[in-house]
Each structure stands twice: as structure tokens, then as C-alpha cells.
C-alpha atoms as a PDB file:
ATOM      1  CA  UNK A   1      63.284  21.450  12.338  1.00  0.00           C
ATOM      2  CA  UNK A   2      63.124  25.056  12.233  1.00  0.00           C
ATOM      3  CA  UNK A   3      59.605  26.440  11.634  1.00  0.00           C
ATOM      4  CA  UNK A   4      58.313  23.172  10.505  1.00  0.00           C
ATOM      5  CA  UNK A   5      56.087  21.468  13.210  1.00  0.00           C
ATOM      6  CA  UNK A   6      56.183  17.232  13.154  1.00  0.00           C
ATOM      7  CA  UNK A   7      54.671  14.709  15.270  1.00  0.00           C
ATOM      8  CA  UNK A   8      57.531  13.342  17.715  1.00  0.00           C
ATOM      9  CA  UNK A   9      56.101   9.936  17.621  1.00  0.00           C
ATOM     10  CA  UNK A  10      57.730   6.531  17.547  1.00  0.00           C
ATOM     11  CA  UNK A  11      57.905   5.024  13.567  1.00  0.00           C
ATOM     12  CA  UNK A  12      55.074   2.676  12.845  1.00  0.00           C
ATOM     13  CA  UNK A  13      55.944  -0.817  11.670  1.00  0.00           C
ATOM     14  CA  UNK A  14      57.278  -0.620   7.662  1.00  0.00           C
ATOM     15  CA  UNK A  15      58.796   3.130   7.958  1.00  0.00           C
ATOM     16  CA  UNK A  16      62.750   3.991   8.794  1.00  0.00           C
ATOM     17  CA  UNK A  17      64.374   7.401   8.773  1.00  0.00           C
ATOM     18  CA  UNK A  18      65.972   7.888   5.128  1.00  0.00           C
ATOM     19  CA  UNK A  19      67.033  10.949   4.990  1.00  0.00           C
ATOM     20  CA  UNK A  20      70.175  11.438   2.814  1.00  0.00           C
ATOM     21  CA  UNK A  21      73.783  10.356   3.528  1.00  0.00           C
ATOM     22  CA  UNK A  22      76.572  13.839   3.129  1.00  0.00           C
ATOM     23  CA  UNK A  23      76.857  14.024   0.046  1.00  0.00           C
ATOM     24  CA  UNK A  24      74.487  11.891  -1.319  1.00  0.00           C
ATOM     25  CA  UNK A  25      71.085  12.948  -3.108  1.00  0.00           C
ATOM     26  CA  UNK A  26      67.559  12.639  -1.521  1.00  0.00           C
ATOM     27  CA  UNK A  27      66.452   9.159  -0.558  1.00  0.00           C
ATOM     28  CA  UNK A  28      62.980  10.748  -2.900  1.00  0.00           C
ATOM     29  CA  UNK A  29      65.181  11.628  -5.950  1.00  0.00           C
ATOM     30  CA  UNK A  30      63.951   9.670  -8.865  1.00  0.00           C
ATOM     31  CA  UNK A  31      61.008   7.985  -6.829  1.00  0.00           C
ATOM     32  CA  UNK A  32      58.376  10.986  -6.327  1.00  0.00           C
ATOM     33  CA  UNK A  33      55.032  11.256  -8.627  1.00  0.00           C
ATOM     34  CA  UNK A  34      52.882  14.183  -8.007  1.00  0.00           C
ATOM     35  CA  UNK A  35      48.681  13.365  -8.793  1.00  0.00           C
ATOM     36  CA  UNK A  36      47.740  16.514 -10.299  1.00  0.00           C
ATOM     37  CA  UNK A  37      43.795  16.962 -10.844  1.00  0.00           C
ATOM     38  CA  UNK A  38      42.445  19.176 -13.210  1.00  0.00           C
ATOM     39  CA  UNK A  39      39.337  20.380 -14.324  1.00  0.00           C
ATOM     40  CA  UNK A  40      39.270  23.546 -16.840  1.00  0.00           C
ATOM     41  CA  UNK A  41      43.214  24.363 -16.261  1.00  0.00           C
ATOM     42  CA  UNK A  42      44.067  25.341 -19.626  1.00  0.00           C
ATOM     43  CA  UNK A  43      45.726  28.563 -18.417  1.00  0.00           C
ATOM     44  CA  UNK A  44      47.859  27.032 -15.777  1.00  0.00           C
ATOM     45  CA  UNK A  45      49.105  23.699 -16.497  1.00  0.00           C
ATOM     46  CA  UNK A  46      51.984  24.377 -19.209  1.00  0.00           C
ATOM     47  CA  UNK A  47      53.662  26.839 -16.805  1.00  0.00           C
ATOM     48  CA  UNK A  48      52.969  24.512 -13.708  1.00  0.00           C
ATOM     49  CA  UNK A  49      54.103  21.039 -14.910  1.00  0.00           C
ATOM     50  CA  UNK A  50      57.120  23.262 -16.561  1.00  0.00           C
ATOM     51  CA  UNK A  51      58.102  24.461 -12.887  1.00  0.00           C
ATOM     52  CA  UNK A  52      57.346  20.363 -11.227  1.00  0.00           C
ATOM     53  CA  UNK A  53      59.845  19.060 -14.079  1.00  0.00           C
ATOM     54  CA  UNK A  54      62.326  21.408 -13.552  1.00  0.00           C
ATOM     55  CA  UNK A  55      62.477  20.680  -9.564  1.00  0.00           C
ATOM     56  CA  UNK A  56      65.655  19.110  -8.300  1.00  0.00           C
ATOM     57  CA  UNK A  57      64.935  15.068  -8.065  1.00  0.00           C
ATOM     58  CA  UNK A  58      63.566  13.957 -11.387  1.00  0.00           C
ATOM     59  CA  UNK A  59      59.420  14.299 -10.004  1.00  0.00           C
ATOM     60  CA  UNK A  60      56.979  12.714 -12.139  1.00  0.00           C
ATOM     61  CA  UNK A  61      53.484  14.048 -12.556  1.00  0.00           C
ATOM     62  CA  UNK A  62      50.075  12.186 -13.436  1.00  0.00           C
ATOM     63  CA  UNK A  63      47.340  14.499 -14.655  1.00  0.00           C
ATOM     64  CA  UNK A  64      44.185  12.832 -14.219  1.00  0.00           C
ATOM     65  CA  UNK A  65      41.829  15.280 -15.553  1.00  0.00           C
ATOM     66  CA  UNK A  66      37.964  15.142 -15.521  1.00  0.00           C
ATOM     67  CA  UNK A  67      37.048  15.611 -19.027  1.00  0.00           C
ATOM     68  CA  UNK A  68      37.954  19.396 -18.937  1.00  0.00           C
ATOM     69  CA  UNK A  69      35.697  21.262 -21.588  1.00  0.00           C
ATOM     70  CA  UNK A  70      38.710  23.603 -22.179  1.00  0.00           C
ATOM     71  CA  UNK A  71      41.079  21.486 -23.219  1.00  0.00           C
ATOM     72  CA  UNK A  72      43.127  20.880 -20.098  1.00  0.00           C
ATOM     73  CA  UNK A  73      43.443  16.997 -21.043  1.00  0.00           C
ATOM     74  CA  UNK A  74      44.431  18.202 -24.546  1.00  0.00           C
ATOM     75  CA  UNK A  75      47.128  20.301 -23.520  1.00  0.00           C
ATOM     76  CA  UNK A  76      48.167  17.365 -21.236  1.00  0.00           C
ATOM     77  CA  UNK A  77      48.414  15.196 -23.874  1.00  0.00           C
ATOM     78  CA  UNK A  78      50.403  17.308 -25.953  1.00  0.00           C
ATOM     79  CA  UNK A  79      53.036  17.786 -22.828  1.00  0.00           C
ATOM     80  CA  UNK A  80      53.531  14.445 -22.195  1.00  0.00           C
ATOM     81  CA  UNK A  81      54.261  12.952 -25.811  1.00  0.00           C
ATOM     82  CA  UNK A  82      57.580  15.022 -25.317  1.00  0.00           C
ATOM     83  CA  UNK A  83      58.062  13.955 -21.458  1.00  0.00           C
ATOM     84  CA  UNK A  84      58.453  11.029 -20.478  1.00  0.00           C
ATOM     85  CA  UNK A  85      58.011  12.274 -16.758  1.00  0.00           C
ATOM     86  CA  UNK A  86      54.411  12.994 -17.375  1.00  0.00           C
ATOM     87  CA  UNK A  87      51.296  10.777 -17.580  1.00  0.00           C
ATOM     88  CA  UNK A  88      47.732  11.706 -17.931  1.00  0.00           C
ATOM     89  CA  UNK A  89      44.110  10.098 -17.244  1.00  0.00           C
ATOM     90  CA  UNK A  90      41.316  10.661 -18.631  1.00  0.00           C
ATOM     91  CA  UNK A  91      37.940  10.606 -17.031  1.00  0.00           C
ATOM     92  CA  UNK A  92      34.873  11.353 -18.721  1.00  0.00           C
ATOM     93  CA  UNK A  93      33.392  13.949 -16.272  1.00  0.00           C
ATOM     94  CA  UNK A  94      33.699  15.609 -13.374  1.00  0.00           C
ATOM     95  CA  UNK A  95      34.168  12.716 -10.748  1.00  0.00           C
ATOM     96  CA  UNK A  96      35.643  14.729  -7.592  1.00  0.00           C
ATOM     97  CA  UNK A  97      38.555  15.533  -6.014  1.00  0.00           C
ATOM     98  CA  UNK A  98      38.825  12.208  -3.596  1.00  0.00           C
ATOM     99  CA  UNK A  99      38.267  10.081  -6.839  1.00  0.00           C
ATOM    100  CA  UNK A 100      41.084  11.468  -8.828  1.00  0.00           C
ATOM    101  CA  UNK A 101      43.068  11.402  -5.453  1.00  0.00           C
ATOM    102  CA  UNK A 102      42.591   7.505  -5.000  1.00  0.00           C
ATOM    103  CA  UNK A 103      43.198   6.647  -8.684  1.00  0.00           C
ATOM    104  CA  UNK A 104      46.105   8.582  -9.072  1.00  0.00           C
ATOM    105  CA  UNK A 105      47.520   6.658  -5.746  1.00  0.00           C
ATOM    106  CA  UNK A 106      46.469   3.424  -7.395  1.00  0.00           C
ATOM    107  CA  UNK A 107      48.526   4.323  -9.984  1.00  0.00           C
ATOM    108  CA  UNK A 108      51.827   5.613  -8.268  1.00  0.00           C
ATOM    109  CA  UNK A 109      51.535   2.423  -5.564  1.00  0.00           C
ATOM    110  CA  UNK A 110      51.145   0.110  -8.693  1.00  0.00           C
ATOM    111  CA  UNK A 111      54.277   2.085 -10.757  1.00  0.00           C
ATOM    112  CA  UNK A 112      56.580   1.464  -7.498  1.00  0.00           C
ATOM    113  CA  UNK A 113      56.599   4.929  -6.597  1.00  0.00           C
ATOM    114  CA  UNK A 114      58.187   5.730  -2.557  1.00  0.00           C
ATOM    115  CA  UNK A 115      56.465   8.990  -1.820  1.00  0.00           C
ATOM    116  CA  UNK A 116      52.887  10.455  -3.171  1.00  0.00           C
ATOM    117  CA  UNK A 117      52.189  13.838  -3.705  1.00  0.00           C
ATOM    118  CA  UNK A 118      49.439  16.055  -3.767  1.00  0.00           C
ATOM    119  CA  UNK A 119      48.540  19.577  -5.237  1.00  0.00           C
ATOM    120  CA  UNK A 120      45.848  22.181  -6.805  1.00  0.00           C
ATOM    121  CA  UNK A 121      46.757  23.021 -10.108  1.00  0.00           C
ATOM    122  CA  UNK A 122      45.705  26.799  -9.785  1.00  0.00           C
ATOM    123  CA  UNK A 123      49.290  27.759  -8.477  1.00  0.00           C
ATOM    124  CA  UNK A 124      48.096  28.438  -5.050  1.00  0.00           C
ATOM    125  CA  UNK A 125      50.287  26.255  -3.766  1.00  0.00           C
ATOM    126  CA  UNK A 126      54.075  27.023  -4.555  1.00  0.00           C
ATOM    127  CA  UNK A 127      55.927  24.202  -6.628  1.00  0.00           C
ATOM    128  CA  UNK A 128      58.886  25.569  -5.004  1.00  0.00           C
ATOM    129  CA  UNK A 129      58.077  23.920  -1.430  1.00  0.00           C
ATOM    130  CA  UNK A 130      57.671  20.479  -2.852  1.00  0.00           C
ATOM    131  CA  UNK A 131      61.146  19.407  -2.108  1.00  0.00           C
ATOM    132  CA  UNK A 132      60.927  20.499   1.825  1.00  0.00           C
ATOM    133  CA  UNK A 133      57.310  18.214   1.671  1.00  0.00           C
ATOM    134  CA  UNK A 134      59.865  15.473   0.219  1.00  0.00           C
ATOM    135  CA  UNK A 135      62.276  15.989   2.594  1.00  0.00           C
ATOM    136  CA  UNK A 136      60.264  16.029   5.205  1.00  0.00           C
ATOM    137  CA  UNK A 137      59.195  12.564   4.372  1.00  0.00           C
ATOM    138  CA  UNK A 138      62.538  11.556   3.532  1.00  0.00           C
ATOM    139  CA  UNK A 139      63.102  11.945   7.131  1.00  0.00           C
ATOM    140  CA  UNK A 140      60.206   9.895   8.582  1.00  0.00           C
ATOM    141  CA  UNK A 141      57.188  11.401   8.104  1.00  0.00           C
ATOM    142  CA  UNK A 142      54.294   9.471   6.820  1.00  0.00           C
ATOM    143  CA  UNK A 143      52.388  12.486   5.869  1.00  0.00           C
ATOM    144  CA  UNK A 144      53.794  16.013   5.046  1.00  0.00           C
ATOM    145  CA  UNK A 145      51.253  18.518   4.754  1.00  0.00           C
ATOM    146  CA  UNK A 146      52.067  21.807   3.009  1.00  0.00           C
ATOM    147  CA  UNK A 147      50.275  24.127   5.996  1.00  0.00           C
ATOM    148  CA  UNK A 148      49.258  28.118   6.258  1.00  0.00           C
ATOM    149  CA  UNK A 149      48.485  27.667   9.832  1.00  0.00           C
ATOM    150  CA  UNK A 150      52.053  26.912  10.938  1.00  0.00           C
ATOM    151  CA  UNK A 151      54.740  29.560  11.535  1.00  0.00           C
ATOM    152  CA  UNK A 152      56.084  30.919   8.749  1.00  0.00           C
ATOM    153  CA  UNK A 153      53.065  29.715   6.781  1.00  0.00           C
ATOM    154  CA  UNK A 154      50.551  32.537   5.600  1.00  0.00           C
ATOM    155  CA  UNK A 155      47.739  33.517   3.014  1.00  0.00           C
ATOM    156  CA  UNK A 156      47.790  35.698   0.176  1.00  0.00           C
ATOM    157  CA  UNK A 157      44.987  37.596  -1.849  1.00  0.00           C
ATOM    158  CA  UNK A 158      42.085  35.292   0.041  1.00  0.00           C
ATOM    159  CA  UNK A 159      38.682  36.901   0.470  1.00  0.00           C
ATOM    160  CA  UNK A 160      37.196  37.007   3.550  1.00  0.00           C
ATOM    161  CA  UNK A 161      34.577  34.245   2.868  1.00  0.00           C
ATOM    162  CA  UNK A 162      37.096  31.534   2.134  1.00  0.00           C
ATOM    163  CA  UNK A 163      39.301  32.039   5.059  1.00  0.00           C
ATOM    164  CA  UNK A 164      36.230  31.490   7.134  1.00  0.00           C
ATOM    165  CA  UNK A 165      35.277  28.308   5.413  1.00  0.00           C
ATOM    166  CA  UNK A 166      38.967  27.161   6.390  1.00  0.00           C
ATOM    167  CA  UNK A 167      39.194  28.249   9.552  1.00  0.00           C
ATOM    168  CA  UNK A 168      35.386  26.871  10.061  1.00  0.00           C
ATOM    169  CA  UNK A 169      36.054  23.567   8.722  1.00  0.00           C
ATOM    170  CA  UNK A 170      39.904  22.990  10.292  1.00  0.00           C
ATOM    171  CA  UNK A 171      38.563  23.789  13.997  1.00  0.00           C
ATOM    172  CA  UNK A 172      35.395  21.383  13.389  1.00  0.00           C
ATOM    173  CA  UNK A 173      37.986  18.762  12.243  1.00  0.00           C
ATOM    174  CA  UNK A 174      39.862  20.103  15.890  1.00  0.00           C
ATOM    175  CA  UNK A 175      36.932  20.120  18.079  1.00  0.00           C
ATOM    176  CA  UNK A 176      35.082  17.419  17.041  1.00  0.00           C
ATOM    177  CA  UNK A 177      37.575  14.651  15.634  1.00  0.00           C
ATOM    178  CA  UNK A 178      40.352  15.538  17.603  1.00  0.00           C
ATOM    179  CA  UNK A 179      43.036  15.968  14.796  1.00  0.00           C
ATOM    180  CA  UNK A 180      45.784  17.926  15.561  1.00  0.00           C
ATOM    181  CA  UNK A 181      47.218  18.790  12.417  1.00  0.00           C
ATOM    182  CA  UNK A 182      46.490  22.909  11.938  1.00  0.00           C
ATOM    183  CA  UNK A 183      46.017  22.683   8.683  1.00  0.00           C
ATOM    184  CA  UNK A 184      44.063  19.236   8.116  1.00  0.00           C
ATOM    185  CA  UNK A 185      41.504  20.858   4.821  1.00  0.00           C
ATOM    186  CA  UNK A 186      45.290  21.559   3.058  1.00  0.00           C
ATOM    187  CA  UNK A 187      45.159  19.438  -0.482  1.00  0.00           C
ATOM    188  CA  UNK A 188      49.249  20.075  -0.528  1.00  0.00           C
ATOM    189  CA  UNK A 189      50.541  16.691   0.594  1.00  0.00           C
ATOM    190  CA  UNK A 190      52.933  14.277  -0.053  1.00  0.00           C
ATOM    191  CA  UNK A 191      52.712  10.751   1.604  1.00  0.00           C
ATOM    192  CA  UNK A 192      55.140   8.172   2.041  1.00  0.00           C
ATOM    193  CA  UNK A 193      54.187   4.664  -0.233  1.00  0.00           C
ATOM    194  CA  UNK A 194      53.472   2.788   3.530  1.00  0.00           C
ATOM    195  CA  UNK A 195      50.574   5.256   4.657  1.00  0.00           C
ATOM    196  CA  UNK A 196      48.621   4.735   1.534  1.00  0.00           C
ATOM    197  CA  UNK A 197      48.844   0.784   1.609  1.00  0.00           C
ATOM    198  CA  UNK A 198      48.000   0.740   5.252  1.00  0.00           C
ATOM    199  CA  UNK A 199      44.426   3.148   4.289  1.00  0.00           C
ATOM    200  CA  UNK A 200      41.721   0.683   2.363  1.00  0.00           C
ATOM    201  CA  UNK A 201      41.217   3.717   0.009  1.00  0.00           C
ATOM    202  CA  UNK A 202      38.797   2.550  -1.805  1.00  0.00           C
ATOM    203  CA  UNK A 203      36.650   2.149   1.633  1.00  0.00           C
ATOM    204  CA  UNK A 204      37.153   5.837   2.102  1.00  0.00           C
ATOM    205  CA  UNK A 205      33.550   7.292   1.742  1.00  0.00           C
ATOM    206  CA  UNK A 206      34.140  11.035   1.400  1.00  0.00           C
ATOM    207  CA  UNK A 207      34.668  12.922  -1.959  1.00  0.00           C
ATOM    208  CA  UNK A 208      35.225  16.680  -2.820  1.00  0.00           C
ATOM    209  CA  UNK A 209      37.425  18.712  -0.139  1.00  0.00           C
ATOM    210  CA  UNK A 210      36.197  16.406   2.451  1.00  0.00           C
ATOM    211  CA  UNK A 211      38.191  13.576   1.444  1.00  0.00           C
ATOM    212  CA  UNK A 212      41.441  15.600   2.602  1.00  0.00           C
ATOM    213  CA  UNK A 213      39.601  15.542   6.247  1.00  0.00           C
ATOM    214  CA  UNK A 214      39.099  12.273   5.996  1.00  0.00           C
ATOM    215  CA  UNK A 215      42.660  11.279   4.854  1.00  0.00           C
ATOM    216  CA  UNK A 216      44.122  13.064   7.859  1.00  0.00           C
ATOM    217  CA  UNK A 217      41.742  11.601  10.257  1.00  0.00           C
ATOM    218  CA  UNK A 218      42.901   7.958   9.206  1.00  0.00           C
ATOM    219  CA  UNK A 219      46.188   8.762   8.926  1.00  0.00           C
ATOM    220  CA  UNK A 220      46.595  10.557  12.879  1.00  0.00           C
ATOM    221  CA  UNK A 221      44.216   7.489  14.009  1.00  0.00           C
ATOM    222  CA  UNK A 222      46.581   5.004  13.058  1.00  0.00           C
ATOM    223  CA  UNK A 223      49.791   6.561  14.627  1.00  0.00           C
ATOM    224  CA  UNK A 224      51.175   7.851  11.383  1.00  0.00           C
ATOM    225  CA  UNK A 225      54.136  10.401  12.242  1.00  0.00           C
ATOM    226  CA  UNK A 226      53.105  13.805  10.861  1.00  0.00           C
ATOM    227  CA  UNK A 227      54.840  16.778   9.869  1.00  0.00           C
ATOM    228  CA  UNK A 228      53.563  20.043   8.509  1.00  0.00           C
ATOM    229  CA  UNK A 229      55.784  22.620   6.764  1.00  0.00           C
ATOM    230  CA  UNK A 230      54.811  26.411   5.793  1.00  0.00           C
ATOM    231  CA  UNK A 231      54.034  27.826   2.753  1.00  0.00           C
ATOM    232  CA  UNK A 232      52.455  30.495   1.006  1.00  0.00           C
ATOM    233  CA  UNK A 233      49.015  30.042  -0.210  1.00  0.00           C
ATOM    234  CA  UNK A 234      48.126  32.202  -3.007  1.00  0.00           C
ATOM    235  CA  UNK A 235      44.481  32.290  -3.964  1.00  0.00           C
ATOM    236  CA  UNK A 236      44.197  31.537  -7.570  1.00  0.00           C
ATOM    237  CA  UNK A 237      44.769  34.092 -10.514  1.00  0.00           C
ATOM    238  CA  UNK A 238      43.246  32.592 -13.236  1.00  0.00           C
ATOM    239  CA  UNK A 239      40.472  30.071 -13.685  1.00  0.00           C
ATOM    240  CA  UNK A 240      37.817  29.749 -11.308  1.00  0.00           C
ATOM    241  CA  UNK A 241      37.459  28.031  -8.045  1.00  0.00           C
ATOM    242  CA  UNK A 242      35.798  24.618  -7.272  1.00  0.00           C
ATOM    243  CA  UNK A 243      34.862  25.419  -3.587  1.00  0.00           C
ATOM    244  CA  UNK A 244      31.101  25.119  -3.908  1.00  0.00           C
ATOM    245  CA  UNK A 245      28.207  25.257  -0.821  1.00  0.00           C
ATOM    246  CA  UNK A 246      27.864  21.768  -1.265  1.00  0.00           C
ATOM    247  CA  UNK A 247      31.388  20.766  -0.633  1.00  0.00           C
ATOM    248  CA  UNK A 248      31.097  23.094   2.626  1.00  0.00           C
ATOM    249  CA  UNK A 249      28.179  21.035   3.171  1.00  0.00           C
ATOM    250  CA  UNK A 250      29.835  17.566   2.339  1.00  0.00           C
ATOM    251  CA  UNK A 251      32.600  18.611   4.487  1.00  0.00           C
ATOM    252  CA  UNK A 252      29.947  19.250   7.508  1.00  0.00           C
ATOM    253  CA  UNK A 253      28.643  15.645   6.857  1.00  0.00           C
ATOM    254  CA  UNK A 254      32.244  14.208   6.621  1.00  0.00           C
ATOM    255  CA  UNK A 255      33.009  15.419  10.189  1.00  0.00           C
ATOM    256  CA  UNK A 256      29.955  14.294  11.503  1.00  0.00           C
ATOM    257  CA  UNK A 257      29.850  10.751  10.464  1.00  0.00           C
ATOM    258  CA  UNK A 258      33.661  10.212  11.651  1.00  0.00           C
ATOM    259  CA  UNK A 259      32.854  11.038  14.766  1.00  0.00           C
ATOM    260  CA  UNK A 260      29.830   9.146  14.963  1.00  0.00           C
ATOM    261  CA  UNK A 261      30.949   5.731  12.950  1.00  0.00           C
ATOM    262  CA  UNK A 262      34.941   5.847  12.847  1.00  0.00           C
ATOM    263  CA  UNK A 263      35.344   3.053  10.665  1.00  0.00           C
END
């Protein structure tokens, strides 16, 4: 496994090892859709969903945008009337990141898609590393998370301020719920079709960046096998970030009630 670091669990019920025959392609080619949310991405999402489509593997993307003011859901319109690879929602405002999450998996379950991805639409996490996410699951993991706290993994051009929020909110996840994943706040994910059907998602309470807390909570809980593999994070460019004190906040809350009422 290299520098990658996976659960060495037993395989729930409903998941085999599928990695790829010699000289045959991916078991994910052809069956991978990547939930993209957006919210005032104008600047990025050309170049981005240009880089996802030209990945080995055919990967789809869904855009479901929250009623961008700057035209992101324009520009995704216009992007996927000449790609058939790309779908878009529309939502009429600024819902949250777990809401865009759980209708974009509603969608990929309900299209027949194998394996689920997640990622930020600022560039800060690499396109590149999708396919080792894929693979990763391809080989038995139920959840690949795309980690900076792994070897090999790092962070580049973060302010000081933000990698305390991280570091705050992975070791309350640590300390107080007990998951082990390093890098459990990470929004880079891809999951394999059985994880999501096994998680009553639209039972999961939290929104915002404390939905990703939530997701890995559920997901250790019930014995799924996890894996997380390093990349770069590079703090966004252009645009403006969505971290807000009340999604520090939310994620406070989040923690709190989990460990109180577990569901």
C-alpha cells in the first residue's frame, strides 16, 4: 500500500475486492460520478470539470449548484449541453454542503453508479489523485478519503487560522468520538455504492462541514473498511472561502451530539 494507510478489517456483507484483472481496466472505469457543489465558482469550474473529463476512466460529474449569483450554474449549463458526462442541479439558494452531498448521492445511487465521489471545486484538492481514491475503492475500501494528515500528504499556502480549525476539529472528532481516520473534516472522498445505501442519509442531521464528521462517524461505526490516501491540499486561489464561525460552531455541536445520542 505504500504511503496510503487502510483499515485491515474483514469486508462487510455486500462488498468484494475488485480490483482489476492484468491487463484489464479499473473495475471503476465507466461507473464513477463525482458530486461537485458550487456556490460562486465561475472562475474555476471550466478548467476543473475540463481536468475530471479528461481523467483516465470515463468519470462523470453532477454540479449541483446553489443558485450561484455569478453564474456558476450558467456556465454549468453551457458545459454540459456539449458533454454528455456532465449533469447539473439547480437549487434556488444556498442550502449547504451536506444537502448538496445527499442529493447528489440520491442521484448517482438512483443512475446505477458503483463508486461516489466527493470534492471542493476551488482546486484545493488535486483532480489528479482521483484515480488512486478510485483505486483504492476498487480494492475494497468502502470509503477513500483524500487525507493531508497521512504520509506523503501535506498543506500548501494555508494560513495559520485554518490549519487550527482542522487540526481543532479532527482531534475533537479523535478524542471525543473515537474515529480514527486522521483526516475525518477532508470533503475529498469517494465511496463505494454499498456504504451509502447502508447510511439512512436523509436521517443524517448535520449540514455545512460537519456533515463530513458525521459521514465518517457512521461509516467507522458500522465496520466500513477505510482507507486514506495523501494528497496535496492547496488553499484556494481564486474565489472566496465558505468556512464561516458558524460552521466551526456547527461542527462543535455535531461532535457533541454524536457522542451524546449516536443514533
Amino acid at each position: 500500500m505504500g504511503r496510503e494507510v487502510a483499515r485491515k478489517t474483514a469486508l462487510p456483507d455486500g462488498f468484494e475486492r475488485s480490483g482489476a484483472a492484468a491487463g484489464n481496466p479499473p473495475d471503476w472505469y465507466g461507473s464513477a460520478l463525482v458530486v461537485l457543489p458550487t456556490y460562486n465558482e465561475a472562475e474555476n469550474l471550466a478548467h476543473l470539470l475540463s481536468q475530471l473529463r479528461n481523467l483516465p476512466g470515463d468519470v462523470h460529474v453532477l454540479v449541483v449548484d446553489d443558485g450561484s449569483p455569478d453564474g456558476t450554474g450558467i456556465i454549468a449549463d453551457e458545459l454540459a449541453g456539449n458533454d454528455a458526462g456532465i449533469r447539473v442541479v439547480h437549487r434556488t439558494q444556498k442550502l449547504g454542503l451536506g444537502t448538496a452531498y445527499v442529493a447528489g448521492f440520491q442521484f448517482g445511487l438512483k443512475s446505477g453508479y458503483r463508486y461516489l465521489c466527493t470534492m471542493d471545486a476551488d482546486f484545493s484538492h488535486p483532480p489528479q489523485s482521483l484515480p488512486q481514491l478510485l483505486d483504492r475503492a476498487a480494492a475494497g475500501a468502502g470509503l477513500v478519503i483524500g487525507s493531508r494528515y497521512v504520509p506523503g500528504g501535506r498543506v500548501v499556502g494555508s494560513t495559520l487560522p485554518r490549519r487550527l480549525i482542522s487540526y481543532g476539529a479532527n482531534w475533537l472528532a479523535h478524542a471525543i468520538l473515537g474515529i480514527r481516520a486522521r483526516d475525518c473534516t477532508a470533503g475529498f472522498r469517494c465511496y463505494r455504492r454499498q456504504v451509502l445505501e447502508s447510511i439512512n442519509l436523509a436521517a443524517i442531521f448535520s449540514n455545512g462541514y460537519s456533515f463530513l464528521i458525521e459521514m465518517a462517524y457512521y461509516c467507522e461505526r458500522a465496520g466500513v473498511p477505510i482507507a486514506e490516501a495523501p494528497i496535496t491540499f492547496v488553499n484556494r486561489t481564486a474565489g472566496k472561502s465558505k468556512i464561516s464561525r458558524a460552521e466551526i460552531l456547527k461542527a462543535l455541536y455535531t461532535v457533541i451530539r454524536l457522542r451524546v445520542r449516536p443514533g
